[in-house]
C-alpha atoms as a PDB file:
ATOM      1  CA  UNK A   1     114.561  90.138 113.000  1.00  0.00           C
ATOM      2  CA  UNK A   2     114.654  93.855 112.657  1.00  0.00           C
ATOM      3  CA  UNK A   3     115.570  95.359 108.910  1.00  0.00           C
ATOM      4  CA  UNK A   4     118.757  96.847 110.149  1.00  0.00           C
ATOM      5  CA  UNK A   5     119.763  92.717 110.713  1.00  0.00           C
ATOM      6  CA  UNK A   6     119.091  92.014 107.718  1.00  0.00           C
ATOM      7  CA  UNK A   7     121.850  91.557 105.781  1.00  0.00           C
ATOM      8  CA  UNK A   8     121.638  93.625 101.869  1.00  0.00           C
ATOM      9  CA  UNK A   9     119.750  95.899 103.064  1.00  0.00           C
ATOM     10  CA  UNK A  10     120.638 100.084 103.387  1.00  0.00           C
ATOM     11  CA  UNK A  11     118.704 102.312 106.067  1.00  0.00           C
ATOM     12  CA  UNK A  12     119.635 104.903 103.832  1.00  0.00           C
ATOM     13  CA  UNK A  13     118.022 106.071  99.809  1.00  0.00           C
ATOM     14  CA  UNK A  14     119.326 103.491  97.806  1.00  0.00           C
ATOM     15  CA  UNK A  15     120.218 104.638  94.078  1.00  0.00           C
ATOM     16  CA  UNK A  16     117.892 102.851  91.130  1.00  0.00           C
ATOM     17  CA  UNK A  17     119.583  99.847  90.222  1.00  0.00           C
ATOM     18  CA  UNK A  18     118.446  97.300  87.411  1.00  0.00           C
ATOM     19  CA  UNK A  19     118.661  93.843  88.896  1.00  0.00           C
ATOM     20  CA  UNK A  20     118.064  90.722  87.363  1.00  0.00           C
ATOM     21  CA  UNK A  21     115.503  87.639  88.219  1.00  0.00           C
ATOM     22  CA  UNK A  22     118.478  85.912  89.210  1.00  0.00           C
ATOM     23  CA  UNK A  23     119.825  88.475  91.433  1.00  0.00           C
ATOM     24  CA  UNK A  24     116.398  89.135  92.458  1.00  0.00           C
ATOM     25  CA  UNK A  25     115.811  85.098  93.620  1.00  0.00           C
ATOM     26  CA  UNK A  26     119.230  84.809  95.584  1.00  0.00           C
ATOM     27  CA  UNK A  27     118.540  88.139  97.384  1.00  0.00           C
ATOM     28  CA  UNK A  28     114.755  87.198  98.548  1.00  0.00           C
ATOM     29  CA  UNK A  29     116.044  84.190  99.285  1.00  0.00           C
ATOM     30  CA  UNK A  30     118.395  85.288 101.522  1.00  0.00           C
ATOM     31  CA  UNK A  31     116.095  87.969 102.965  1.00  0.00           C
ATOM     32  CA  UNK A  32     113.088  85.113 103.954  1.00  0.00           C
ATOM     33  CA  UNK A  33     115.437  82.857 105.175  1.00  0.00           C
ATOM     34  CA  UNK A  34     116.557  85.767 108.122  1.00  0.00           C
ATOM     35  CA  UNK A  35     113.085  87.135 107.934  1.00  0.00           C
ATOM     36  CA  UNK A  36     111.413  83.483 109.210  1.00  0.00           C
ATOM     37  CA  UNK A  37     114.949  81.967 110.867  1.00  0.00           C
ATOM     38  CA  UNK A  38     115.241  79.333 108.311  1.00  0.00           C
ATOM     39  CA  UNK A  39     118.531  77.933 106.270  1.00  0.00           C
ATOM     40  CA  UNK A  40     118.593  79.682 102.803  1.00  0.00           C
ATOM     41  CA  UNK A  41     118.793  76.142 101.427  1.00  0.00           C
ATOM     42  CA  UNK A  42     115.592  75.026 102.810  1.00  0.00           C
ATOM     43  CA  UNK A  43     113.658  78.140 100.429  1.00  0.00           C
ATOM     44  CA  UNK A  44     112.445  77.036  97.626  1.00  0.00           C
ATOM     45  CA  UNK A  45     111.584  79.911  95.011  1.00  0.00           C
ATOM     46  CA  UNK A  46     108.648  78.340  93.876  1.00  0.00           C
ATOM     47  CA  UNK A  47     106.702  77.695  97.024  1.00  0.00           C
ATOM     48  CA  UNK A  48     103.985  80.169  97.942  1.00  0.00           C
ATOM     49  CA  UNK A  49     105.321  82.752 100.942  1.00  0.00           C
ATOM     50  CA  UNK A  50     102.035  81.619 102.888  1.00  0.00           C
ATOM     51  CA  UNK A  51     103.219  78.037 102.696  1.00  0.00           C
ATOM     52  CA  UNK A  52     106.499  79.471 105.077  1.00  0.00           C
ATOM     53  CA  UNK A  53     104.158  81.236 107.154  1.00  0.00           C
ATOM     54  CA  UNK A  54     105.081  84.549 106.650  1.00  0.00           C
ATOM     55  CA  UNK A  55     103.250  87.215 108.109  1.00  0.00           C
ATOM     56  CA  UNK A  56     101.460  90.352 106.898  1.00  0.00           C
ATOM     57  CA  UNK A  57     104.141  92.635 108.769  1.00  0.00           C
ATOM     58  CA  UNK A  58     107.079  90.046 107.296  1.00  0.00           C
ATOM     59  CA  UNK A  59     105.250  90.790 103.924  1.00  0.00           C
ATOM     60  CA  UNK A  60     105.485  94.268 104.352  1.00  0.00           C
ATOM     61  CA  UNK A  61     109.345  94.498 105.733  1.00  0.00           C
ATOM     62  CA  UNK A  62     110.271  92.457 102.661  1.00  0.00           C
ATOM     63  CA  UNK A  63     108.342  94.596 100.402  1.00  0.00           C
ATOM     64  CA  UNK A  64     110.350  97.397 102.142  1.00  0.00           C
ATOM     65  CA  UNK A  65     113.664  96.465 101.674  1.00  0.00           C
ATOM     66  CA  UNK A  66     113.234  95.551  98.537  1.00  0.00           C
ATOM     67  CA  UNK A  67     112.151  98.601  97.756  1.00  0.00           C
ATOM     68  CA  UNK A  68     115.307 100.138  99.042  1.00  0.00           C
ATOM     69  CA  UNK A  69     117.740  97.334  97.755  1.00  0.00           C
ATOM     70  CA  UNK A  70     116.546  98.214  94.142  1.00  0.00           C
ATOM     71  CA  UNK A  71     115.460 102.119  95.043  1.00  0.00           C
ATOM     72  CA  UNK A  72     112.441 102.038  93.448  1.00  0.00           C
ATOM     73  CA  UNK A  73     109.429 102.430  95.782  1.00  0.00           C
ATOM     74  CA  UNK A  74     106.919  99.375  95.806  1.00  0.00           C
ATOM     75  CA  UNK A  75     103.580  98.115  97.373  1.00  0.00           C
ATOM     76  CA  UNK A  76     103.268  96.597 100.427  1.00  0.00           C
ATOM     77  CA  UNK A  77     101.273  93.796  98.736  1.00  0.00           C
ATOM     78  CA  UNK A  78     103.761  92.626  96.551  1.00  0.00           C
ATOM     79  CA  UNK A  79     104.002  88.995  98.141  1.00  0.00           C
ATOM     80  CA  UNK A  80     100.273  88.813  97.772  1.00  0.00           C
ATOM     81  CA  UNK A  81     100.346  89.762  93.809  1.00  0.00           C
ATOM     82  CA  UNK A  82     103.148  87.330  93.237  1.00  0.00           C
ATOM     83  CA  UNK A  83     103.286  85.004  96.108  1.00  0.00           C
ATOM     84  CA  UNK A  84     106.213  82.844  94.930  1.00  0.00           C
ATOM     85  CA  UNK A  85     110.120  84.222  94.726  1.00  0.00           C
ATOM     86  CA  UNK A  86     110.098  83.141  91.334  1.00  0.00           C
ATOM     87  CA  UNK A  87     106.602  85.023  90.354  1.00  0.00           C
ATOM     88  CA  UNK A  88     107.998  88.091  92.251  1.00  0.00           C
ATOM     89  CA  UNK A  89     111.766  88.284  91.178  1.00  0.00           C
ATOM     90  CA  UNK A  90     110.677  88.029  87.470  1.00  0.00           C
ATOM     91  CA  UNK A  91     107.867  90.740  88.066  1.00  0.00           C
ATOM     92  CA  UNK A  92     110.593  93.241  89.264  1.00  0.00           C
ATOM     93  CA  UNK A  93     112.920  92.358  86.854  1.00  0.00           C
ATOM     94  CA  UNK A  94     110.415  92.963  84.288  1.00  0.00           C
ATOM     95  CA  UNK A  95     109.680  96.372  85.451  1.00  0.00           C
ATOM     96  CA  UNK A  96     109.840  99.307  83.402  1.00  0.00           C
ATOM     97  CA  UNK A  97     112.782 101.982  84.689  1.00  0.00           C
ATOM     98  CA  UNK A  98     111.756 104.410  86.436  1.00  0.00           C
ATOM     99  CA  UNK A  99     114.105 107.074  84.948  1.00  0.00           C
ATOM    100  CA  UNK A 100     112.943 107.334  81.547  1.00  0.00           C
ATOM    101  CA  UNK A 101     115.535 104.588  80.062  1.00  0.00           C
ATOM    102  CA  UNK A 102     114.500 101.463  78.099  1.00  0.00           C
ATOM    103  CA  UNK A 103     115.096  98.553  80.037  1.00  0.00           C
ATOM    104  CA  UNK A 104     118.525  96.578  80.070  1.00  0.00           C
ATOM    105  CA  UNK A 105     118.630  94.870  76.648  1.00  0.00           C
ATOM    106  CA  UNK A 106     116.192  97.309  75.368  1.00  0.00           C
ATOM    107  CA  UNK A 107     116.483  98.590  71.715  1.00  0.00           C
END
């Protein structure tokens, strides 16, 4: 499945958006499950990407549009570093703005 299938995702600059890890889990579950043709129900968030078989070009396309989903530009590794959902949704939603602002919550 090609990115522009994917549903969520933007061809286009996508502004900076603060998500959180829940948001983040639902959305890269939904994004494996029409990456690897799978039911979203069948994805656990705590089982390693390898265990689904997911490629190195998979890897990369998901790093890619979630790059875009939260416009914020991101490694291509990213399911290697945290290879769970759950590792990787709470990484991102950890992440430091990239504008200068204090996170969400932030005083």
């Amino acid at each position: 499945m090609s990115r522009e299938q994917i549903p969520g995702t933007t061809n286009g600059a996508a502004s900076r958006k603060e998500r959180s890890a829940e948001e983040l889990r639902a959305w890269l579950v939904d994004q494996l499950a029409a990456l690897l043709a799978v039911d979203a129900a069948a994805v656990d968030v705590d089982k390693p990407f390898t265990d689904y078989g997911l490629s190195s070009a998979e890897a990369v396309i998901l790093a890619g549009d979630l790059g875009k989903w939260i416009g914020r530009s991101l490694p291509p590794t990213l399911a290697w570093d945290f290879p769970t959902i759950a590792d990787l949704a709470e990484h991102i939603a950890c992440m430091a703005p990239t504008n200068g602002s204090p996170p969400p919550g932030a005083a």
